[in-house]
C-alpha atoms as a PDB file:
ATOM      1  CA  UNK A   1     -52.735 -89.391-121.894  1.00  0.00           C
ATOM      2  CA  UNK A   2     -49.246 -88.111-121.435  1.00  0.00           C
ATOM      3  CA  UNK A   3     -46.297 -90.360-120.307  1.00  0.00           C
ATOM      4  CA  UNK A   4     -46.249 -88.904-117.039  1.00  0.00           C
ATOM      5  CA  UNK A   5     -49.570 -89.489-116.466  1.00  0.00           C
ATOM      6  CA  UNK A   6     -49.578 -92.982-117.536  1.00  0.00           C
ATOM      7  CA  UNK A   7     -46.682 -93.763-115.217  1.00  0.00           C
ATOM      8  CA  UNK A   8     -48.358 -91.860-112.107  1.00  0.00           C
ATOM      9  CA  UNK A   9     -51.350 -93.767-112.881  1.00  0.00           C
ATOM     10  CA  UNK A  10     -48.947 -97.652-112.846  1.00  0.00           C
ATOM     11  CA  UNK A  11     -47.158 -96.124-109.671  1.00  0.00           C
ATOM     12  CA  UNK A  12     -50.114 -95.516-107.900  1.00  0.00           C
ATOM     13  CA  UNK A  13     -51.373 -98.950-109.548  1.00  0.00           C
ATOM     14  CA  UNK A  14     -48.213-100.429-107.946  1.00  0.00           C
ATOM     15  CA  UNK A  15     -48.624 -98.227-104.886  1.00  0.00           C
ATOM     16  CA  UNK A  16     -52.263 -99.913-104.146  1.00  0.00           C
ATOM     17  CA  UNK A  17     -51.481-103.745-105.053  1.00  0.00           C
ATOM     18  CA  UNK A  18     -48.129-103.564-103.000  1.00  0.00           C
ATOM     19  CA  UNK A  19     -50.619-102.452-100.011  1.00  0.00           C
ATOM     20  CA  UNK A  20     -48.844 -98.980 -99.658  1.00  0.00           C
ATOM     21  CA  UNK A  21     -51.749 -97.070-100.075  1.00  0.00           C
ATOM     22  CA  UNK A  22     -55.036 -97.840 -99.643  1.00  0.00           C
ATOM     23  CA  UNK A  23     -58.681 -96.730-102.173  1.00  0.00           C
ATOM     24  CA  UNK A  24     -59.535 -95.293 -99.414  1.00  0.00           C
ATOM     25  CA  UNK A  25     -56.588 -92.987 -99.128  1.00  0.00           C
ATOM     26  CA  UNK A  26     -56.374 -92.344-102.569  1.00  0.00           C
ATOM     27  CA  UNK A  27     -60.172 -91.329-102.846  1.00  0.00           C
ATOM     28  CA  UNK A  28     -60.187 -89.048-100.407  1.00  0.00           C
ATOM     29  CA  UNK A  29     -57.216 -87.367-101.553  1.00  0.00           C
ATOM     30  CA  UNK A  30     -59.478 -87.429-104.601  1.00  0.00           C
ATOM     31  CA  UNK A  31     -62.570 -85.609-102.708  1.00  0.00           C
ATOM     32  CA  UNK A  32     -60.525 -83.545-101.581  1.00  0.00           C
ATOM     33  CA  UNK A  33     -58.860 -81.733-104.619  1.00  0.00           C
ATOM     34  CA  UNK A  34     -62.384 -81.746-106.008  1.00  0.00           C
ATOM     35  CA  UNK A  35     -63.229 -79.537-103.195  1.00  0.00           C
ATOM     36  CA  UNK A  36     -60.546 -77.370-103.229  1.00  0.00           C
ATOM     37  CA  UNK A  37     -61.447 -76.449-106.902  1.00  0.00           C
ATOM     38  CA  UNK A  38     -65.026 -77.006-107.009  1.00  0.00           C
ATOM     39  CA  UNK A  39     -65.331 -73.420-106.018  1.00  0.00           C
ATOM     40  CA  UNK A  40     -63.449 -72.105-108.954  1.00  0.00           C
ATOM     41  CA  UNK A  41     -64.085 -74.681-111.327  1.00  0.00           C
ATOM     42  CA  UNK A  42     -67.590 -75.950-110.641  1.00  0.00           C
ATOM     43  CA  UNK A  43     -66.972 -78.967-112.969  1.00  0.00           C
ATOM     44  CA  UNK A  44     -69.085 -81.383-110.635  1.00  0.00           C
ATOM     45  CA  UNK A  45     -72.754 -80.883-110.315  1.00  0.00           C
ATOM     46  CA  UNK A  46     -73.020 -83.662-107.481  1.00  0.00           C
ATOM     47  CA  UNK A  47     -70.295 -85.230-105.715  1.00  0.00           C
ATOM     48  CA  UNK A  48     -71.263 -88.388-103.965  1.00  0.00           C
ATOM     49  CA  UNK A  49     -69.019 -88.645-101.056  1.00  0.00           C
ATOM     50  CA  UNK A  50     -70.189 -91.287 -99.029  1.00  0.00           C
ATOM     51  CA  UNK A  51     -70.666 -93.358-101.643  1.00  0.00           C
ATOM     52  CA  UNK A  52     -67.177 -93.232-103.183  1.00  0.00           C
ATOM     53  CA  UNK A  53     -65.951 -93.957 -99.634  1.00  0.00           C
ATOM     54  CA  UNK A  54     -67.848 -96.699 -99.187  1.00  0.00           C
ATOM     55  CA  UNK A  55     -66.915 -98.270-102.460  1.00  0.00           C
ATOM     56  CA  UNK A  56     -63.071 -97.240-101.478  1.00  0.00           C
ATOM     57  CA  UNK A  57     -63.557 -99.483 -98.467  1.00  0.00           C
ATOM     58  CA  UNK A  58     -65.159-102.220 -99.962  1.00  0.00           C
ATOM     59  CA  UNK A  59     -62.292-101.975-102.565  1.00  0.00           C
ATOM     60  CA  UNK A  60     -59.624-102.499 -99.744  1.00  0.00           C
ATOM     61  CA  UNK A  61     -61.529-105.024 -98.694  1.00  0.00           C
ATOM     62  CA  UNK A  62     -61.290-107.099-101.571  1.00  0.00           C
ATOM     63  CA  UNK A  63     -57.762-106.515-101.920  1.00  0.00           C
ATOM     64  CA  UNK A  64     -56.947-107.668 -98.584  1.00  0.00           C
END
């Protein structure tokens, strides 16, 4: 992991526990740059929408 990456990944960790973002937010932002390259890339053989949503929100609601 690159140093760039690491410090996107502790903003965004920031980002979350400060409540300026939510999971939910951030997973579908997720979903949807897996669907804008799915087409081209095909690197997912399943993607379980729904499910990672769901999770997102039960996420947020642990952290509020």
């Amino acid at each position: 992991m690159t140093a760039d990456r690491a410090e996107g990944l502790a903003r965004t960790a920031r980002a979350l526990a400060d409540g300026e973002v939510t999971s939910r937010a951030l997973t579908e932002r997720t979903l949807a740059r897996i669907e804008a390259a799915q087409p081209v890339l095909n690197a997912f053989r399943r993607v379980r929408t729904e499910a990672a949503l769901a999770e997102a929100d039960a996420a947020d609601r642990e952290l509020a």
